[in-house]
PDB file of N, CA and C in Angstrom:
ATOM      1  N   UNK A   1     -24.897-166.833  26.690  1.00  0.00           N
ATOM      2  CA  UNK A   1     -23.815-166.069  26.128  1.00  0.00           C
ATOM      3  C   UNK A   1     -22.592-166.139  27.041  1.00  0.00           C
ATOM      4  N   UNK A   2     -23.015-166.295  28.280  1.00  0.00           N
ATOM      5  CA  UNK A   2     -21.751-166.590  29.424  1.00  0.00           C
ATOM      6  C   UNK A   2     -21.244-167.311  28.896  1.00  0.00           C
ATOM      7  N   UNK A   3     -21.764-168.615  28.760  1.00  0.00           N
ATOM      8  CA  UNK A   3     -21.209-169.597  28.349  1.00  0.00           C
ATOM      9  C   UNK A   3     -20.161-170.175  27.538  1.00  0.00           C
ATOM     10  N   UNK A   4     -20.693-169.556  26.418  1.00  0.00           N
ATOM     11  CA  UNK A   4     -19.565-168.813  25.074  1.00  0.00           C
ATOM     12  C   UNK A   4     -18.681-167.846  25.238  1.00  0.00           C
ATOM     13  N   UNK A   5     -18.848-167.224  25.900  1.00  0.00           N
ATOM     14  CA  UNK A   5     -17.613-166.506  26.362  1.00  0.00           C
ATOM     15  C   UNK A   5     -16.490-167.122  27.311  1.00  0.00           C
ATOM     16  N   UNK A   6     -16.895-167.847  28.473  1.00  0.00           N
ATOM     17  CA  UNK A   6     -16.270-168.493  29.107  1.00  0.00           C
ATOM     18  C   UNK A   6     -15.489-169.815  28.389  1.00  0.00           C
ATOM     19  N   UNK A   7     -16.252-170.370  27.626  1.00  0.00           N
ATOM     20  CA  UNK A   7     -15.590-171.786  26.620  1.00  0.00           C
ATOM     21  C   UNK A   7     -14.581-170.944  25.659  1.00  0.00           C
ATOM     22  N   UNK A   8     -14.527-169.912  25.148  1.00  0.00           N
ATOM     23  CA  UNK A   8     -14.026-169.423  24.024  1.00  0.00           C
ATOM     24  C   UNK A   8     -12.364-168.912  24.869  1.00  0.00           C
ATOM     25  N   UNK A   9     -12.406-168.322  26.062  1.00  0.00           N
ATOM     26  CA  UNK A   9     -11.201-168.036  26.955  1.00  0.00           C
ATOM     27  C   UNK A   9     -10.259-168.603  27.058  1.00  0.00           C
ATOM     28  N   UNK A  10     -11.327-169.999  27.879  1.00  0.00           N
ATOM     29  CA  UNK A  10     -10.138-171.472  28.145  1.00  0.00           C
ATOM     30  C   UNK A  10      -9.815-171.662  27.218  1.00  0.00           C
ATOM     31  N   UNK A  11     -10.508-172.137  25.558  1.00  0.00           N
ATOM     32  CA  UNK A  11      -9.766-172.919  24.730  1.00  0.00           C
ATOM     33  C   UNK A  11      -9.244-171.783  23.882  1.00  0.00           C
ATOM     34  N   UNK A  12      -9.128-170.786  23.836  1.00  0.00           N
ATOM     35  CA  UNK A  12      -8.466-169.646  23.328  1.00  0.00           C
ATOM     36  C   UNK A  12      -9.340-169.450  21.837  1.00  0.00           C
ATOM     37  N   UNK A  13     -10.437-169.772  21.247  1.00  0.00           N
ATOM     38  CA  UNK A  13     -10.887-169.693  20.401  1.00  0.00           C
ATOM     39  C   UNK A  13     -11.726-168.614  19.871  1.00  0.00           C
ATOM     40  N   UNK A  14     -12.003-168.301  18.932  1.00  0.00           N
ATOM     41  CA  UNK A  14     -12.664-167.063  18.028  1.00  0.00           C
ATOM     42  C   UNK A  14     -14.358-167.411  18.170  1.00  0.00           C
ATOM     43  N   UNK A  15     -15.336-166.995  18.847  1.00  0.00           N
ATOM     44  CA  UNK A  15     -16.691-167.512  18.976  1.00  0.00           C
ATOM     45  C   UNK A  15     -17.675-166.445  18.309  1.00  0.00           C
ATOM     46  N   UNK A  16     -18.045-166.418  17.234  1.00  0.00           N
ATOM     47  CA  UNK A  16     -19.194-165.820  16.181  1.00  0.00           C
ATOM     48  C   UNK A  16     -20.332-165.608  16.225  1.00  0.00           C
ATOM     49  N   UNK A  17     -21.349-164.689  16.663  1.00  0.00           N
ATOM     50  CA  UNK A  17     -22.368-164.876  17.202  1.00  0.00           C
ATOM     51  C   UNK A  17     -23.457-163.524  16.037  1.00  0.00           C
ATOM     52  N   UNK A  18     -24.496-163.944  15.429  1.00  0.00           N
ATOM     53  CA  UNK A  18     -25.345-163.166  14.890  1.00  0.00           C
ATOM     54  C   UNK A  18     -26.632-162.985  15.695  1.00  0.00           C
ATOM     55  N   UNK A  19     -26.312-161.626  16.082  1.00  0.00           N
ATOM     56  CA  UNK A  19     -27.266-161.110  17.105  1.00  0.00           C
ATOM     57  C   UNK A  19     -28.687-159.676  16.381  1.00  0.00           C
ATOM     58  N   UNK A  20     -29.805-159.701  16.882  1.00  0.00           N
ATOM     59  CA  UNK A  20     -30.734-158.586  16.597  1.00  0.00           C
ATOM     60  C   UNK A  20     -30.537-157.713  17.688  1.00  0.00           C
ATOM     61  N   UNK A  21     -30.495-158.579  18.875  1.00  0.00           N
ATOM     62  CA  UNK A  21     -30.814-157.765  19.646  1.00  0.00           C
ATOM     63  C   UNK A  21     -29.508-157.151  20.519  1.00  0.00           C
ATOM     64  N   UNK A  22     -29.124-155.368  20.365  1.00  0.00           N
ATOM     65  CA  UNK A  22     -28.063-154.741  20.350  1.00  0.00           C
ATOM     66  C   UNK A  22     -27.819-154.948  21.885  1.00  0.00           C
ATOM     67  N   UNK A  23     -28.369-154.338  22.889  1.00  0.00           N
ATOM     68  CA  UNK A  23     -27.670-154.723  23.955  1.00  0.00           C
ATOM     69  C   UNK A  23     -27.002-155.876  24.616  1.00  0.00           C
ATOM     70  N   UNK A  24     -27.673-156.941  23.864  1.00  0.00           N
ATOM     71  CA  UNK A  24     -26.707-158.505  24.563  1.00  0.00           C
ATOM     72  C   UNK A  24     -25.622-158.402  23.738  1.00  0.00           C
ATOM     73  N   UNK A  25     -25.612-157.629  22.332  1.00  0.00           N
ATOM     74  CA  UNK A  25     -24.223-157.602  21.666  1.00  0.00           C
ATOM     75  C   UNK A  25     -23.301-156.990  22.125  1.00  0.00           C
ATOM     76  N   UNK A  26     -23.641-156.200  22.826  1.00  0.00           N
ATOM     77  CA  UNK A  26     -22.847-155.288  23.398  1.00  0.00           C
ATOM     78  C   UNK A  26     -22.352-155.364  24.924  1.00  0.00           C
ATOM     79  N   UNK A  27     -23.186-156.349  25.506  1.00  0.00           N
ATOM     80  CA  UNK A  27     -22.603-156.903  26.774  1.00  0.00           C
ATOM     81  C   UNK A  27     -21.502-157.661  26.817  1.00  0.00           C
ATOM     82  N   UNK A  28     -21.787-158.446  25.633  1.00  0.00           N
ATOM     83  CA  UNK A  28     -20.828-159.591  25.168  1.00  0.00           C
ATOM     84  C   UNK A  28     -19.983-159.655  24.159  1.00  0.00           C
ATOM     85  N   UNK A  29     -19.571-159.203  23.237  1.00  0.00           N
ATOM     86  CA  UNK A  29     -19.040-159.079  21.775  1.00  0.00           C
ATOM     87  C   UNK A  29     -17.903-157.662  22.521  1.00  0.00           C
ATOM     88  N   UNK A  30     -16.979-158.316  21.996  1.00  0.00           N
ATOM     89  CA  UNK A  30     -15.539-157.463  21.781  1.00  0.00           C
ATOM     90  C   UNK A  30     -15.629-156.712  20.216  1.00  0.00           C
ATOM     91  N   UNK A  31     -15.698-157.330  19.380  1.00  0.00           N
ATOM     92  CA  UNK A  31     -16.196-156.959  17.864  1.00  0.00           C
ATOM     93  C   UNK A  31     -17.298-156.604  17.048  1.00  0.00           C
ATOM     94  N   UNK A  32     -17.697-155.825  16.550  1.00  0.00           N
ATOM     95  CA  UNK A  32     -18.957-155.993  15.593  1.00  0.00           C
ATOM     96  C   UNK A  32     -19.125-155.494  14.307  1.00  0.00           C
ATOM     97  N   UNK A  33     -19.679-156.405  13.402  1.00  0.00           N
ATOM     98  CA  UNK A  33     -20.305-156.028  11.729  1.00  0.00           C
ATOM     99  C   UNK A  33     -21.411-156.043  11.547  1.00  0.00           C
ATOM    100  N   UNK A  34     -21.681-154.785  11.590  1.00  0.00           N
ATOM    101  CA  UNK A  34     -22.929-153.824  11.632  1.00  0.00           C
ATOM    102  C   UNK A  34     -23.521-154.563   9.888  1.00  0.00           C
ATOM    103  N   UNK A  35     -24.834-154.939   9.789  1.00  0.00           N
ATOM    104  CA  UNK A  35     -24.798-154.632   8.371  1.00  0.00           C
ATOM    105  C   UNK A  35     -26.609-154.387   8.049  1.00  0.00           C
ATOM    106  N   UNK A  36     -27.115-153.885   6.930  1.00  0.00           N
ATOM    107  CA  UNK A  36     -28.029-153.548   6.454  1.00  0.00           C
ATOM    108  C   UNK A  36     -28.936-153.521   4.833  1.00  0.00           C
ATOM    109  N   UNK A  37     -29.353-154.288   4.841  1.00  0.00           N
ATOM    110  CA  UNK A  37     -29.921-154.381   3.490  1.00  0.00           C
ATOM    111  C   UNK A  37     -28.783-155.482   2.630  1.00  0.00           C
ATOM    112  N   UNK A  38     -27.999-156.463   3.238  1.00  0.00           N
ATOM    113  CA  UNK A  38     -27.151-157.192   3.255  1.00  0.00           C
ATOM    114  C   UNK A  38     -25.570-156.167   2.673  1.00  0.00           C
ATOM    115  N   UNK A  39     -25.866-155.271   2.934  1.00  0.00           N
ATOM    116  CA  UNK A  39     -24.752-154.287   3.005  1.00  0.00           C
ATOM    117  C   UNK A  39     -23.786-154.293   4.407  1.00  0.00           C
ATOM    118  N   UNK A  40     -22.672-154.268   4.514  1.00  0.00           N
ATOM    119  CA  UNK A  40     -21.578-153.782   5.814  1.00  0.00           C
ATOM    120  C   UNK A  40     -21.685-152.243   5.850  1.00  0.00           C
ATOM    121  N   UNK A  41     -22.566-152.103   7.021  1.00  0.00           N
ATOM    122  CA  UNK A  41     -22.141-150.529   7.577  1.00  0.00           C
ATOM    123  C   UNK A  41     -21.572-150.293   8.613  1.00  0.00           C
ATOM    124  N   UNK A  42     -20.963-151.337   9.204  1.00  0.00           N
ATOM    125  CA  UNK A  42     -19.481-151.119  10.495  1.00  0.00           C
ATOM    126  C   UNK A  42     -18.979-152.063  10.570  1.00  0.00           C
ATOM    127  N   UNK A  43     -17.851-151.490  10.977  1.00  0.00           N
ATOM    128  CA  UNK A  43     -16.864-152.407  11.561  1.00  0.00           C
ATOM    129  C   UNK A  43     -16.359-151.914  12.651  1.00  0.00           C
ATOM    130  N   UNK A  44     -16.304-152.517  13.978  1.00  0.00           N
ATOM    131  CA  UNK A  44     -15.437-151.330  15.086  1.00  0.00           C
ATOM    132  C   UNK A  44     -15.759-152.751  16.255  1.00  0.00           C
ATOM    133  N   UNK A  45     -15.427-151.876  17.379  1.00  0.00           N
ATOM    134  CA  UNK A  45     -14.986-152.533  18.371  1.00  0.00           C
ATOM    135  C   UNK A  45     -16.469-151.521  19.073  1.00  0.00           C
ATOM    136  N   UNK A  46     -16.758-152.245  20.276  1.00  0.00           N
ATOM    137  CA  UNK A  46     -17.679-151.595  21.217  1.00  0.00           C
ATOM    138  C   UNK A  46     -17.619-150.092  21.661  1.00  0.00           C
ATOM    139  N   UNK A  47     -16.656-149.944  22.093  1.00  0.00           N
ATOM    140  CA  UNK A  47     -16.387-148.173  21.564  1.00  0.00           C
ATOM    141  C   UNK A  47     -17.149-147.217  21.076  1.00  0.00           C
ATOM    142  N   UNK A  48     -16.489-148.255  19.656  1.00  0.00           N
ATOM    143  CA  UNK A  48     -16.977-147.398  18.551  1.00  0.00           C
ATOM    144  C   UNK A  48     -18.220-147.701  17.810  1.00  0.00           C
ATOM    145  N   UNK A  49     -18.711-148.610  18.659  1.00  0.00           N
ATOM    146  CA  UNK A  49     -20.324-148.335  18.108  1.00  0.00           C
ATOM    147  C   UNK A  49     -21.427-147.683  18.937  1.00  0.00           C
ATOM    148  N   UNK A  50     -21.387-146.183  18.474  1.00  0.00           N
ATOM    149  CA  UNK A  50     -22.182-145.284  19.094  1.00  0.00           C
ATOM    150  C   UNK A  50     -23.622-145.420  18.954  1.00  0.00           C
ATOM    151  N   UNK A  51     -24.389-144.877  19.717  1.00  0.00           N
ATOM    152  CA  UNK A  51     -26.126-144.980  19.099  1.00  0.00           C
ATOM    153  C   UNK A  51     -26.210-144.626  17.896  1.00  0.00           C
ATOM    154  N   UNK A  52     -25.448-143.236  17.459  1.00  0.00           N
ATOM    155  CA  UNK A  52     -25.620-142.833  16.139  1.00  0.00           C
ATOM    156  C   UNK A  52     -25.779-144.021  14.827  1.00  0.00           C
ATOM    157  N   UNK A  53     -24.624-144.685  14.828  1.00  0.00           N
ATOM    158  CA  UNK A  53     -24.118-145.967  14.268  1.00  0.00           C
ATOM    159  C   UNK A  53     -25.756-147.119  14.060  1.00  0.00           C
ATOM    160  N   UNK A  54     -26.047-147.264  15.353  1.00  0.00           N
ATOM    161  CA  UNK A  54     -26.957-148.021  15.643  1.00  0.00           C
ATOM    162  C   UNK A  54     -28.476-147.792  15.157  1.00  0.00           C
ATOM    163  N   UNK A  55     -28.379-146.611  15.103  1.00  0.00           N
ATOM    164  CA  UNK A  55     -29.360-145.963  14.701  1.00  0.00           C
ATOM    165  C   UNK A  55     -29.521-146.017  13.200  1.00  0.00           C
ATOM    166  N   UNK A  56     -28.296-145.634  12.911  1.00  0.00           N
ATOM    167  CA  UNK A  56     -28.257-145.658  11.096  1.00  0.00           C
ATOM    168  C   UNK A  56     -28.842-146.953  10.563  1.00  0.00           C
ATOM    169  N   UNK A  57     -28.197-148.343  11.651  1.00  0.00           N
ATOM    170  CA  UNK A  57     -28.479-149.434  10.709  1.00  0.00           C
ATOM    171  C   UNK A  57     -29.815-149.925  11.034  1.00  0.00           C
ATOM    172  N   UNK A  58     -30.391-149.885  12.467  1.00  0.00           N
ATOM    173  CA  UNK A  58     -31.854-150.188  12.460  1.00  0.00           C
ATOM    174  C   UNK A  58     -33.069-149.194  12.729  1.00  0.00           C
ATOM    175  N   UNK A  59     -32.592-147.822  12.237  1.00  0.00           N
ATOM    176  CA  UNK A  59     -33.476-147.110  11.949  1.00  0.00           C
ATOM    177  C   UNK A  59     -33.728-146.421  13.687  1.00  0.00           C
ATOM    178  N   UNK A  60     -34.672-145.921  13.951  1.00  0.00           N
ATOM    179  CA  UNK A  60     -34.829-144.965  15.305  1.00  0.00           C
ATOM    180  C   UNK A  60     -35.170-146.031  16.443  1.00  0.00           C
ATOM    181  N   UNK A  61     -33.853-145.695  17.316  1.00  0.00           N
ATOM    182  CA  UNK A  61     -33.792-146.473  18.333  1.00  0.00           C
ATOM    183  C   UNK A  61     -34.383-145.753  19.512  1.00  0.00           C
ATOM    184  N   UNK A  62     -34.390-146.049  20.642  1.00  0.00           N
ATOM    185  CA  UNK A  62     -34.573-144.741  21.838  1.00  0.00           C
ATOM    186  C   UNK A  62     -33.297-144.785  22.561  1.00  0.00           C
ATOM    187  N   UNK A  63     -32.326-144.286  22.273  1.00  0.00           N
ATOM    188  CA  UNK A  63     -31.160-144.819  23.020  1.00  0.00           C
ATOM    189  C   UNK A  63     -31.050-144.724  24.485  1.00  0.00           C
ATOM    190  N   UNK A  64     -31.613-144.121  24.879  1.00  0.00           N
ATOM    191  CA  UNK A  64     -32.459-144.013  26.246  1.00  0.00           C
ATOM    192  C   UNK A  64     -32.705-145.430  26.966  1.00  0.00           C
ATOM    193  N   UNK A  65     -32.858-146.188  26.185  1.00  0.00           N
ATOM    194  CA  UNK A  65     -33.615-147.356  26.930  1.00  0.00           C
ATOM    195  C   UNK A  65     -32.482-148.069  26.469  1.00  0.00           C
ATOM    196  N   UNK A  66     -31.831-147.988  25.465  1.00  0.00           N
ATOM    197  CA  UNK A  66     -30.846-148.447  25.638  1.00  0.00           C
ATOM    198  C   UNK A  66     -29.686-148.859  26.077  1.00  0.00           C
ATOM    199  N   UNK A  67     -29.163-147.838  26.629  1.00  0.00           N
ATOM    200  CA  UNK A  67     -28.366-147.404  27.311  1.00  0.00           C
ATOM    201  C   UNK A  67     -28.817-148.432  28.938  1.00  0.00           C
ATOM    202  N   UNK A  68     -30.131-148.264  29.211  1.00  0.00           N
ATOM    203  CA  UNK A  68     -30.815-149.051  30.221  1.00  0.00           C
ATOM    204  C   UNK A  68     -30.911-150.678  29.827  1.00  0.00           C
ATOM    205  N   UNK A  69     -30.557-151.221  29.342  1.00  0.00           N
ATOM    206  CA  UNK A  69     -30.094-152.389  28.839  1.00  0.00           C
ATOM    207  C   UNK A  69     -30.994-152.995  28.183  1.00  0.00           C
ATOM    208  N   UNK A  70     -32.192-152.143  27.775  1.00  0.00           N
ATOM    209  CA  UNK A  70     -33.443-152.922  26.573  1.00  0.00           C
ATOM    210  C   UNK A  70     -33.209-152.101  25.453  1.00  0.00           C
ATOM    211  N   UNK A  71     -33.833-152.663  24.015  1.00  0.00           N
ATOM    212  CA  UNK A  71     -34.020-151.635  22.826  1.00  0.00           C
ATOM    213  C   UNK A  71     -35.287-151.677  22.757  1.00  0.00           C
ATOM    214  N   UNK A  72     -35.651-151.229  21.676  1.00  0.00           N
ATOM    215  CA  UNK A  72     -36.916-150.082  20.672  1.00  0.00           C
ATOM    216  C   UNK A  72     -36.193-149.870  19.563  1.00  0.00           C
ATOM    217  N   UNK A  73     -37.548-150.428  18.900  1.00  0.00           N
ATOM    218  CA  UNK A  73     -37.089-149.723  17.423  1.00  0.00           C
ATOM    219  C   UNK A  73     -38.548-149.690  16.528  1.00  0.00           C
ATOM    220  N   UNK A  74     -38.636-148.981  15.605  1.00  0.00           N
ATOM    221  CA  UNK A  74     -39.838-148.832  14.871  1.00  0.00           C
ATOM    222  C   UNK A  74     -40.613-150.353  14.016  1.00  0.00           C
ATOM    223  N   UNK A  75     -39.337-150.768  13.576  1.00  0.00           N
ATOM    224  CA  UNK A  75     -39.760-152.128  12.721  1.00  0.00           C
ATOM    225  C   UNK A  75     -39.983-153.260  13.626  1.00  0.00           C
ATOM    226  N   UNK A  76     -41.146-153.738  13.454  1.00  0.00           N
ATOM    227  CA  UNK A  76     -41.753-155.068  14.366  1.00  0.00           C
ATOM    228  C   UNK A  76     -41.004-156.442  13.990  1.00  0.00           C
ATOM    229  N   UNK A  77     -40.039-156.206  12.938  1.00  0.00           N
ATOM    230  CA  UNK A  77     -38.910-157.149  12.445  1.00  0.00           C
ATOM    231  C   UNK A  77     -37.962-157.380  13.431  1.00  0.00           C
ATOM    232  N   UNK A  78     -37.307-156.344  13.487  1.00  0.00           N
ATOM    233  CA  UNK A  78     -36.386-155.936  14.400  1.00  0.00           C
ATOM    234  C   UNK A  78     -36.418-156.439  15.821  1.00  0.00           C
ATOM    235  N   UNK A  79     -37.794-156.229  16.312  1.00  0.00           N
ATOM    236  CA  UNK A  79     -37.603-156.825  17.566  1.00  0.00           C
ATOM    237  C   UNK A  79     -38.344-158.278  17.846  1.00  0.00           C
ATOM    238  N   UNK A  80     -38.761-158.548  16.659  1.00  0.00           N
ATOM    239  CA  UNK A  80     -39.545-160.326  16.733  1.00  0.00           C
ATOM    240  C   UNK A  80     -38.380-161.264  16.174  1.00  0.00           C
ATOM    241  N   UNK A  81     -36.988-160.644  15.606  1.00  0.00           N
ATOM    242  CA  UNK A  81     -36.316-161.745  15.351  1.00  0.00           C
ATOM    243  C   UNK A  81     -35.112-162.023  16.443  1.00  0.00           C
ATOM    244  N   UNK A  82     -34.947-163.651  16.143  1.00  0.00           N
ATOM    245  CA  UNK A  82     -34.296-164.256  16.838  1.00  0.00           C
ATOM    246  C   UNK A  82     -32.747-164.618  16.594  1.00  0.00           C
ATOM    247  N   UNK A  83     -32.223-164.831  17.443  1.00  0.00           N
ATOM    248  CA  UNK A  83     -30.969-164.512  17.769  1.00  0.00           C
ATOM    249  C   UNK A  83     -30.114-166.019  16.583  1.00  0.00           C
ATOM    250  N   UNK A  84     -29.070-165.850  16.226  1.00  0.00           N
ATOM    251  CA  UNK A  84     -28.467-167.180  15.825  1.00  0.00           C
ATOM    252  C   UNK A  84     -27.277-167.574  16.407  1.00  0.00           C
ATOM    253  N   UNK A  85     -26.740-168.141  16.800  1.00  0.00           N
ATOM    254  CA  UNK A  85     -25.568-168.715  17.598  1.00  0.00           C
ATOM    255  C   UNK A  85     -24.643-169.230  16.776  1.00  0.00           C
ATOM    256  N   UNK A  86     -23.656-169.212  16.805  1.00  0.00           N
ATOM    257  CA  UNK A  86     -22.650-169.606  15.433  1.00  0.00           C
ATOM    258  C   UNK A  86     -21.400-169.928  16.241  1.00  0.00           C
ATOM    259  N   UNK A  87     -20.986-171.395  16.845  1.00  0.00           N
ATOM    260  CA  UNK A  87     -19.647-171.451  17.527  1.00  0.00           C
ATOM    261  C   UNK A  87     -18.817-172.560  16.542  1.00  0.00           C
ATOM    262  N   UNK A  88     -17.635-172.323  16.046  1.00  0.00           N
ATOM    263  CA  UNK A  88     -16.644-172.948  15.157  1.00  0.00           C
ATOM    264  C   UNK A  88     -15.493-172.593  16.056  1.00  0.00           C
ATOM    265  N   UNK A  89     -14.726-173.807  16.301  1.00  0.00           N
ATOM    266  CA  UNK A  89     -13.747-174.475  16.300  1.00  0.00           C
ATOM    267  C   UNK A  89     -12.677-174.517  15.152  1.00  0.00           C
ATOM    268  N   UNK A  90     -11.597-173.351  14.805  1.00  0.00           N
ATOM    269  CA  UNK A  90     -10.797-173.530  13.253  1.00  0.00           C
ATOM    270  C   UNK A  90      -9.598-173.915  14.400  1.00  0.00           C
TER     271      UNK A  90
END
């Protein structure tokens, strides 16, 4: 994710990334679209995505551990899926 962040600086470009897992999104991502049941339930900037938020879209988190830079969550979905990487060049 360094990586992409660092390439995206120099060449001044927009880098897209579909993430499960919330804390690397949040290490890294300036932006995020929260979504659920292929529904949009946010839009905001890091800020403004509170646990509450987080919670809504993947159900009971421990924000506790979150906050500690791992998640939890009830659905064995949630934490067995894998990350997708999405870098475009417009």
């Amino acid at each position: 994710m360094s990586y992409f962040r660092e390439t995206a600086q120099k060449r001044d470009l927009t880098t897209l990334a579909s993430l499960h897992q919330v804390n690397i999104a949040r290490e890294f991502g300036e932006q995020f679209i929260g979504m659920k049941d292929g529904q949009v339930m946010f839009v905001g900037s890091r800020a403004e995505l509170t646990p509450s938020i987080i919670e809504e879209i993947y159900g009971e988190i421990q924000t506790e551990e979150l906050r500690e830079g791992t998640e939890t969550a009830d659905s064995n979905d949630f934490m067995q899926s894998e990350p997708t990487h999405i870098e475009a060049e417009l």
